[in-house]
Protein backbone atom coordinates (compact mmCIF):
# COMPACT_ATOMS: atom_id res chain seq x y z
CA UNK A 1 -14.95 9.02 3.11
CA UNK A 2 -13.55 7.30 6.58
CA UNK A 3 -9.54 8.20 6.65
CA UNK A 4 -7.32 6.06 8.48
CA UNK A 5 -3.50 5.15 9.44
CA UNK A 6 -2.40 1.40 7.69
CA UNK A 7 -2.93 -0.59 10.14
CA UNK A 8 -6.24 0.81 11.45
CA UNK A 9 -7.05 0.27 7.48
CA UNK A 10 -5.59 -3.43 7.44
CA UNK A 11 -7.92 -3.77 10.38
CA UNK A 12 -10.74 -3.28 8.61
CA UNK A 13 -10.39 -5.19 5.74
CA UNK A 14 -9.32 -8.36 7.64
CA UNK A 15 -12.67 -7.71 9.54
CA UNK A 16 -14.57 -8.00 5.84
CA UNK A 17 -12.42 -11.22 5.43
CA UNK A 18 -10.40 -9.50 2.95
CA UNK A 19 -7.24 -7.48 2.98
CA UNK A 20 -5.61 -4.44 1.72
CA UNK A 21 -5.37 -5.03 -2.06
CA UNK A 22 -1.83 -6.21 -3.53
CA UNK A 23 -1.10 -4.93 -6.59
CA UNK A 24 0.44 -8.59 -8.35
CA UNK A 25 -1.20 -7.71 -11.84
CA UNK A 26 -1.25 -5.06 -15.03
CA UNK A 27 -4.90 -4.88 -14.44
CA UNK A 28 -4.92 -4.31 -10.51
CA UNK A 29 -2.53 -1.41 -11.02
CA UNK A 30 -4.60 -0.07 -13.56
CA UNK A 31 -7.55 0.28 -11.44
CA UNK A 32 -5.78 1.22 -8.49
CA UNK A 33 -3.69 4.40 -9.73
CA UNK A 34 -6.63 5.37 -11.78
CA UNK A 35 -9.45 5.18 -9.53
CA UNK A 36 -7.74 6.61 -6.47
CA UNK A 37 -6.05 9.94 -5.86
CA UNK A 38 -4.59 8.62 -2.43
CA UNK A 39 -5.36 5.25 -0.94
CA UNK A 40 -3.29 2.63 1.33
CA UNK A 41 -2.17 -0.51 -0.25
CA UNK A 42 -1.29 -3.70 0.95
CA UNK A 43 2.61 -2.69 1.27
CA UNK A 44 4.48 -1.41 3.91
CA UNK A 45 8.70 -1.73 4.74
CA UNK A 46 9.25 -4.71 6.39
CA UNK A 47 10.37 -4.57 9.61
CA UNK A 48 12.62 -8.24 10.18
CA UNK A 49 14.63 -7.17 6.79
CA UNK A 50 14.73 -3.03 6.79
CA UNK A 51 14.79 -1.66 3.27
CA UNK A 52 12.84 -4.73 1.56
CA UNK A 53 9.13 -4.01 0.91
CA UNK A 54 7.02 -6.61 1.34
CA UNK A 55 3.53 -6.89 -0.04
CA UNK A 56 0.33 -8.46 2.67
CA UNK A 57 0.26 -11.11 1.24
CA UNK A 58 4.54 -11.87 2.10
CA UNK A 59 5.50 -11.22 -1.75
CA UNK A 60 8.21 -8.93 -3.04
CA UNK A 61 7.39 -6.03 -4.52
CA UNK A 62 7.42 -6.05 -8.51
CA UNK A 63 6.08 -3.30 -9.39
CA UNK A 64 7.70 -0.53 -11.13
CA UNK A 65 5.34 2.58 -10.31
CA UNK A 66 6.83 3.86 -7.96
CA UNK A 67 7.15 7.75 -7.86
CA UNK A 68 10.53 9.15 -9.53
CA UNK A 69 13.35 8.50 -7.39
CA UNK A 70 11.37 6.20 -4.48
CA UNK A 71 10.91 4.25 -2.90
CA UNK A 72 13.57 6.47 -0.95
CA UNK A 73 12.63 6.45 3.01
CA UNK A 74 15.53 7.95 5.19
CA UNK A 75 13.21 9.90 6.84
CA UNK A 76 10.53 7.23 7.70
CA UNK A 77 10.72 4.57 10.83
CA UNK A 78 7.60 2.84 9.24
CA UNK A 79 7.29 3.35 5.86
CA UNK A 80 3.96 2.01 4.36
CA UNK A 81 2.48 2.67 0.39
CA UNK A 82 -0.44 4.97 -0.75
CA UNK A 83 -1.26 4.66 -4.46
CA UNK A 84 -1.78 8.25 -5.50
CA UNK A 85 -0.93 10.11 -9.09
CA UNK A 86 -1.06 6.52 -10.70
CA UNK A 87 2.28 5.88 -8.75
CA UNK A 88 3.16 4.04 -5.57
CA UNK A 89 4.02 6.61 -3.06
CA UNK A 90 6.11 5.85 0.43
CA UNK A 91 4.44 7.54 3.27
CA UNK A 92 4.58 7.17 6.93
CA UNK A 93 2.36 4.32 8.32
CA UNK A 94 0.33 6.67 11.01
CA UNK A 95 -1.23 9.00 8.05
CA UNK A 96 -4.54 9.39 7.54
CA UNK A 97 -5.90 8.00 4.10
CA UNK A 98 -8.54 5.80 2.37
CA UNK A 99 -7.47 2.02 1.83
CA UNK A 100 -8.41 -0.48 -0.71
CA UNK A 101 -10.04 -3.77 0.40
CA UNK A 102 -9.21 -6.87 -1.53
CA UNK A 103 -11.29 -10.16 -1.21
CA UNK A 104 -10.92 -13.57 -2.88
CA UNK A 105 -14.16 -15.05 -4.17
């Protein structure tokens, strides 16, 4: 499958009329940390208020699963979310992974 960095990702979902999924349910996060071994999410660090994660879609984030002892950043200017291990993982935006497209019907 196509890798790419989060925002090449986002691109491509917006482009589908969609968007990277947010995880705002029990069910969503079900799916997503057991279907995928590493995949971008809608969530990335937001930039205007630095340590706050924000969700796509301008939410907080609520979710509690992420990875032991993160989300911890001090090494990361853009911080962005892959869902891997059934846990949320921080990870520099420019990586190279799969994403998760999210459309409403």
């Amino acid at each position: 499958m196509t890798k790419r960095n989060w925002t090449a990702s986002r691109d491509d979902c917006l482009q589908r009329n969609a968007d990277l999924v947010v995880i705002n349910s029990k069910v969503k996060e079900e799916f997503a940390t057991k279907f995928w071994l590493s995949a971008w999410m809608g969530l990335r660090l937001d930039r205007d208020t630095e340590g706050t994660w924000k969700w796509v879609d301008c939410t907080n984030v609520t979710s509690s699963s992420w990875l032991s002892g993160e989300p911890n950043h001090p090494t990361i200017t853009e911080a962005c979310a892959v869902v891997g291990n059934s846990q949320l993982i921080p990870t520099p935006c420019a990586s190279q992974n799969e994403w998760i497209c999210e459309k409403t019907v």
